[in-house]
Protein backbone atom coordinates (compact mmCIF):
# COMPACT_ATOMS: atom_id res chain seq x y z
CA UNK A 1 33.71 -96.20 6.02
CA UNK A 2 36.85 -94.29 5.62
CA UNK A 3 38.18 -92.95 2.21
CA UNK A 4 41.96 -91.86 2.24
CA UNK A 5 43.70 -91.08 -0.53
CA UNK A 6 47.64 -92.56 -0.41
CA UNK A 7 49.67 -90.63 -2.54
CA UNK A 8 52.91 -93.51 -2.03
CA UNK A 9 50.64 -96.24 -3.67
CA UNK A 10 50.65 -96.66 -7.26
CA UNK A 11 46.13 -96.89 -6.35
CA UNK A 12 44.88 -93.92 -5.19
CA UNK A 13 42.92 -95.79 -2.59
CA UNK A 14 42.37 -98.95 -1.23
CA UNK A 15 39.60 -100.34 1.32
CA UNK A 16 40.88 -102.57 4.61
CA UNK A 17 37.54 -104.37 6.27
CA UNK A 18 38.07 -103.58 10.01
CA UNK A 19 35.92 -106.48 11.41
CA UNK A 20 34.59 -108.20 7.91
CA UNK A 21 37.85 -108.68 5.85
CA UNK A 22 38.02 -110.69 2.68
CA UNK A 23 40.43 -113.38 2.06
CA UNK A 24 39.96 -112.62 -2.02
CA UNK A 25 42.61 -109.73 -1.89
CA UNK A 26 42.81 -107.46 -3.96
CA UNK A 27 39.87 -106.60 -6.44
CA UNK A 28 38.53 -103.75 -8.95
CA UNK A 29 35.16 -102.42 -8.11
CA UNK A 30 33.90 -102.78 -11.51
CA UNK A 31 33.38 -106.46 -10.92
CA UNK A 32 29.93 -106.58 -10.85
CA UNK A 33 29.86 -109.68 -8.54
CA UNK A 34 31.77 -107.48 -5.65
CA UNK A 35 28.65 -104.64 -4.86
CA UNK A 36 29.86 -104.65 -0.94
CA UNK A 37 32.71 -103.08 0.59
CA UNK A 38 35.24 -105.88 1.17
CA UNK A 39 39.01 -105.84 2.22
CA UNK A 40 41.35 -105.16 -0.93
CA UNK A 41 38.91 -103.21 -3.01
CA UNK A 42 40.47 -100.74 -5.02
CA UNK A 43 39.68 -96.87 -6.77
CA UNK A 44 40.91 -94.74 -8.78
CA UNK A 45 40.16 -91.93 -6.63
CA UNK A 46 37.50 -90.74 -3.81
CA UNK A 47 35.03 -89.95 -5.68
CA UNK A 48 34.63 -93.40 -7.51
CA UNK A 49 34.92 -94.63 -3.90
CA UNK A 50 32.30 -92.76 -2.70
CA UNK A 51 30.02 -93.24 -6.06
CA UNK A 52 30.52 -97.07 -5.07
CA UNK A 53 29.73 -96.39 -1.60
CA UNK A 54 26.47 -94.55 -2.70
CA UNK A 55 24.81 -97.43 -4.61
CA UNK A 56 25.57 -99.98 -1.62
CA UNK A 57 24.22 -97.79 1.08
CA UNK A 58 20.62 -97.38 -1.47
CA UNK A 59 20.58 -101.28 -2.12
CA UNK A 60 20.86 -101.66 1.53
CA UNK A 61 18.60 -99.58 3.17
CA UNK A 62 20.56 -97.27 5.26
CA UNK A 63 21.73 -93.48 5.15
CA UNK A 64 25.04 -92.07 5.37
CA UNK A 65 26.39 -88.98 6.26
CA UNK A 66 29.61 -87.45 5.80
CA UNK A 67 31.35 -87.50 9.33
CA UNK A 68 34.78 -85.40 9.12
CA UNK A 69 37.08 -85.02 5.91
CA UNK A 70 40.32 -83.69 5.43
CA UNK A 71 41.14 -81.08 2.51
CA UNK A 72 44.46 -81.00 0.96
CA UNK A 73 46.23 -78.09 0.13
CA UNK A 74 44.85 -77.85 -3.69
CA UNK A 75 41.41 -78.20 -2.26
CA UNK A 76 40.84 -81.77 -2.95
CA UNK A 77 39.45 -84.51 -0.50
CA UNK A 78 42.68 -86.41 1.36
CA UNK A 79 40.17 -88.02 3.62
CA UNK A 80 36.27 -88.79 3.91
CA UNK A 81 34.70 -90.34 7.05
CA UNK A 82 31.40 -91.46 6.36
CA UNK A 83 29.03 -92.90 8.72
CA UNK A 84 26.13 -94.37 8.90
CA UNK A 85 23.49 -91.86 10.46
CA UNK A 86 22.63 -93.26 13.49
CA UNK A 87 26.26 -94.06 14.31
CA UNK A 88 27.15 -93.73 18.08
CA UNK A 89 30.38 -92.09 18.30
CA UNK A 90 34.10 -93.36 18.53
CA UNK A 91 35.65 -95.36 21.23
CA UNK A 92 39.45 -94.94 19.98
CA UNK A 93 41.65 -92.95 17.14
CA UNK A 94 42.30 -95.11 13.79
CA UNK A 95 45.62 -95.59 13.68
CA UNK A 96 45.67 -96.20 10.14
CA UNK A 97 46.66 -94.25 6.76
CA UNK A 98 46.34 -94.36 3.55
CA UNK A 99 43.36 -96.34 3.53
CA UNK A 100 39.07 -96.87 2.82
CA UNK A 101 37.82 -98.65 6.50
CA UNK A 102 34.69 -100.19 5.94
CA UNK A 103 32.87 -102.09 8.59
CA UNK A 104 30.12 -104.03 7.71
CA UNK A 105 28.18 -104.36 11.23
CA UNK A 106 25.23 -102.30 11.52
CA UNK A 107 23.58 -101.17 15.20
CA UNK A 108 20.08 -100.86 13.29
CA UNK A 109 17.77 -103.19 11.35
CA UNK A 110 18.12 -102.24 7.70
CA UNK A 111 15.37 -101.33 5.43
CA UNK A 112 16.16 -102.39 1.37
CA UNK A 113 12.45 -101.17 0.12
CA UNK A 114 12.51 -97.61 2.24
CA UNK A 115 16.04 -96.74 1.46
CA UNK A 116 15.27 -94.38 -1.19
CA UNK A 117 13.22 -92.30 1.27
CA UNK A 118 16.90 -91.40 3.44
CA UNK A 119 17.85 -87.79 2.67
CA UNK A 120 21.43 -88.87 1.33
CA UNK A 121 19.82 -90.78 -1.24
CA UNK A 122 17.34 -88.76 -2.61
CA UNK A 123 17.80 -86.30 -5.66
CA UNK A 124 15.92 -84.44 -8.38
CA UNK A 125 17.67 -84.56 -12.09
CA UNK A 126 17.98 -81.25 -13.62
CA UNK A 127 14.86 -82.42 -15.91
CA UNK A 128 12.34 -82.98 -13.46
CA UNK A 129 13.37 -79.36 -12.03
CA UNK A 130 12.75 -78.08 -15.99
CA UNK A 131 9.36 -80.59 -15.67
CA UNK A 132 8.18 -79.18 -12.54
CA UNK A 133 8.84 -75.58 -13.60
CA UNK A 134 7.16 -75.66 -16.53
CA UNK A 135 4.37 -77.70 -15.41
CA UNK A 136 4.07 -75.20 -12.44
CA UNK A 137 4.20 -72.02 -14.28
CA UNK A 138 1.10 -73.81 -16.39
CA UNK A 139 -0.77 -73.76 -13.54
CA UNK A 140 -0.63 -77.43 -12.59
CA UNK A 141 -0.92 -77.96 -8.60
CA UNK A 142 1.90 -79.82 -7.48
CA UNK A 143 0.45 -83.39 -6.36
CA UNK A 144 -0.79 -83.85 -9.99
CA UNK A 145 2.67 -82.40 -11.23
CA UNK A 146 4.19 -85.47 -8.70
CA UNK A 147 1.93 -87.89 -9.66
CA UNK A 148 2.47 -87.56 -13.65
CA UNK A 149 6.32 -87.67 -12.68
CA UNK A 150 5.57 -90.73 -10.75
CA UNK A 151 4.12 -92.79 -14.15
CA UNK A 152 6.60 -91.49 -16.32
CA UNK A 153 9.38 -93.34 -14.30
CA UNK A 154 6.85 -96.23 -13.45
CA UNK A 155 5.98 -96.41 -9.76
CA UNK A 156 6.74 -94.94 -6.42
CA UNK A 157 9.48 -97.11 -5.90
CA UNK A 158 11.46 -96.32 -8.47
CA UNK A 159 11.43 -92.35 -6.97
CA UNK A 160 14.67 -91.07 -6.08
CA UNK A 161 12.52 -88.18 -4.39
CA UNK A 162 9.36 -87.21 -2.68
CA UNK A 163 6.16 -84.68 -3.56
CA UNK A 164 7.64 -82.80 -0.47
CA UNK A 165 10.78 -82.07 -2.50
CA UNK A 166 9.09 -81.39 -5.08
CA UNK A 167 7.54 -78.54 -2.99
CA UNK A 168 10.22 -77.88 -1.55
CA UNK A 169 12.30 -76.99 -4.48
CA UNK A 170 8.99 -74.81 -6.27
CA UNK A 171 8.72 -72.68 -3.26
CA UNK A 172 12.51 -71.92 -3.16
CA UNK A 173 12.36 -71.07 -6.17
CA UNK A 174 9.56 -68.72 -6.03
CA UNK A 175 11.31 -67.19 -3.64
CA UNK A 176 13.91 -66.59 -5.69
CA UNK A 177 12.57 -65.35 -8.14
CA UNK A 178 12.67 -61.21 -8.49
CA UNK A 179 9.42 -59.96 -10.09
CA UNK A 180 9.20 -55.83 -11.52
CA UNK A 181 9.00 -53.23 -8.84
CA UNK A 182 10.92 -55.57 -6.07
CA UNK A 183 14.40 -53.85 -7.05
CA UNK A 184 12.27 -50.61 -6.41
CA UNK A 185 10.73 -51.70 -3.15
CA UNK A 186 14.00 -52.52 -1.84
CA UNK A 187 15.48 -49.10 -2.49
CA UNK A 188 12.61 -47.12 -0.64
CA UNK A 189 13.07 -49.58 1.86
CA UNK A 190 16.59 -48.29 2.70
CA UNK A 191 15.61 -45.09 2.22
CA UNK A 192 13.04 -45.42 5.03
CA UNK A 193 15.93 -46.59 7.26
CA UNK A 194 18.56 -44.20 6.02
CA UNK A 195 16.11 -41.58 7.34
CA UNK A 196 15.52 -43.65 10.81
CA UNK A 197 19.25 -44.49 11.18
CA UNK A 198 21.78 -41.90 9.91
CA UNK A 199 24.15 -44.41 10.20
CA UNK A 200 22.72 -46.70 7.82
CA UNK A 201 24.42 -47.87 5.02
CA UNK A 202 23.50 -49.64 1.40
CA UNK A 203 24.42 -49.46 -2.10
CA UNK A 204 22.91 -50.51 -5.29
CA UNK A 205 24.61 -52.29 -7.96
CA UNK A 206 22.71 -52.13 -11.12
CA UNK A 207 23.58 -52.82 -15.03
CA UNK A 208 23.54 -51.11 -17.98
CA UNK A 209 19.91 -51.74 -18.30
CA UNK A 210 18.65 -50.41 -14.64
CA UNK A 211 18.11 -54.20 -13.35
CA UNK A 212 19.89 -54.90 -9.92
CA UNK A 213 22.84 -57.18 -9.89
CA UNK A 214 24.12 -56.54 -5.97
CA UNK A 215 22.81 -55.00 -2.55
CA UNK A 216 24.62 -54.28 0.18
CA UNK A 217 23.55 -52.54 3.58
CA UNK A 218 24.64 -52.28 7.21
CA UNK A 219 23.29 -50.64 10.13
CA UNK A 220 24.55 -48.55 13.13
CA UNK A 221 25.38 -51.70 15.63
CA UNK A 222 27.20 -53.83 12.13
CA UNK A 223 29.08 -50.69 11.34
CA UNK A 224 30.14 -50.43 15.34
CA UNK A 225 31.03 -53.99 15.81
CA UNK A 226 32.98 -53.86 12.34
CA UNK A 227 35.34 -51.21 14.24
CA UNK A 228 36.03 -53.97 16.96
CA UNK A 229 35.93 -57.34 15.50
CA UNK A 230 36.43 -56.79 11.72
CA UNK A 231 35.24 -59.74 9.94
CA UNK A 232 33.62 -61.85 12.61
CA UNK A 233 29.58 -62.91 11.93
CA UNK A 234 28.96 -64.13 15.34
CA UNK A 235 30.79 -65.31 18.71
CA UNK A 236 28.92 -69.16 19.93
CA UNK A 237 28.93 -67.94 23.55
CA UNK A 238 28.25 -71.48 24.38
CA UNK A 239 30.87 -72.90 22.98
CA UNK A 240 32.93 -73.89 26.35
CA UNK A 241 29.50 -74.94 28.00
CA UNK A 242 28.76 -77.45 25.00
CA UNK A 243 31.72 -79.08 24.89
C-alpha cells in the first residue's frame, strides 16, 4: 500500500487497487460495509489513511511496516510506502502519483486470531503504563501485574500487548530512573578520567536546586576526530561492499 498525498485534487488522497480494483468507484471510508482497501477509496489525509490501513492489517492477520516515505518541505508525510513484512522486494518503479496503491495479494497464509501478537500492532495505553507503575512500585511481580490487566480487559485475546512488553517497558523505565547519589557518582566518575586523560572533557548542568539537568563529556580520540570530521558519528566502512 502506497499513501500519496495530491495536492491538485480537491481529496487529499485517493487509493487505486493495482491488481484487485473495484468497479464501485469512488467511496468514503467511513462506510462501515467498505473495511478493505478497494479502488476509489478516499481520505482526508494520510493519517486517516493509514488509521484505516491499521485496523485492516489487525482484522487480517498480517504486519506492516513502513517501507520508504517522502517528507515535504513543512515536515509533513507526501508519501508512505507500507508493506507487508515479509514483502520480497520490487521488480519495477511505480509510475504513478498522487495516489494510495493497495494490492490485495498476499505471498503468506494469514493469521486473523494471532494478528495482535505482530509488533506493528501491539501497544500499551498510557493507563496500563500508570497501572503497571503503580502496581510495580507496590511490589507486585510482573506476571500477576499482567495477569490482573488481562481480566480487566477480559481475555488474552482482546490484548493489544504481551507480559514481555510489559517487562519490557518496567525495566526501561527503571533504567531511567535517577535515584540520590547517581548525579554524584557520575561527577567522580569524570573526575577519575579527567585525571587519566588530560584531555578529557565534561560539564555539568545543574538547577537552581543542585539536581542535574545535562551532561556532556568527550575524550582525547572524540576531541581529535572533531578537528577532522566535525559533526560526523561514524563512517559505515561497508557501505560499498553491502550494496
Amino acid at each position: 500500500m502506497e499513501v500519496e498525498l495530491n495536492p491538485t485534487s480537491e481529496k487529499a488522497c485517493e487509493i487505486v487497487a493495482l491488481e484487485t480494483p473495484s468497479e464501485d468507484g469512488l467511496a468514503e471510508p467511513e462506510d462501515e460495509e467498505r473495511t478493505v482497501p478497494a479502488a476509489g477509496m478516499v481520505f482526508d489525509s494520510v493519517n486517516s489513511a493509514l488509521e484505516f490501513y491499521k485496523g485492516y492489517r489487525k482484522r487480517m492477520g498480517f504486519g506492516v511496516s513502513i517501507r520508504n516515505s517522502t517528507l515535504s518541505p513543512d515536515v509533513t508525510y507526501q508519501r508512505v510506502r507500507l508493506a507487508c513484512t515479509r514483502e520480497g522486494f520490487p521488480r519495477s518503479k511505480n509510475p504513478r502519483k498522487g495516489s494510495i496503491f493497495a494490492s490485495q495479494k498476499a505471498g503468506h497464509d494469514l493469521s486473523p486470531s494471532k494478528g495482535r501478537h505482530f509488533r506493528c500492532n501491539r501497544s500499551i495505553s498510557l493507563g496500563v503504563w500508570r497501572t503497571l507503575e503503580i502496581n510495580n512500585n507496590a511490589g507486585i511481580r510482573v506476571c500477576h501485574n499482567y495477569l490482573s490487566i488481562v481480566q480487566e480487559y477480559g481475555g488474552y485475546e482482546n490484548m493489544g500487548f504481551s507480559e514481555r512488553d510489559c517487562r519490557n517497558y518496567l525495566d526501561q523505565q527503571r533504567r531511567l530512573r535517577i535515584v540520590e547519589g547517581d548525579g554524584e557518582a557520575v561527577r567522580r566518575y569524570f573526575e577519575v578520567m579527567k585525571f587519566q586523560s588530560p584531555n578529557f572533557y565534561s560539564i555539568i548542568e545543574v538547577d537552581f536546586e543542585r539536581r542535574v539537568t545535562n551532561l556532556f563529556w568527550a575524550n582525547g580520540r572524540t576531541r581529535a576526530t572533531y578537528e577532522y570530521f566535525n559533526d560526523v558519528v561514524a563512517f559505515d566502512t561497508t557501505y560499498l561492499t553491502n550494496r
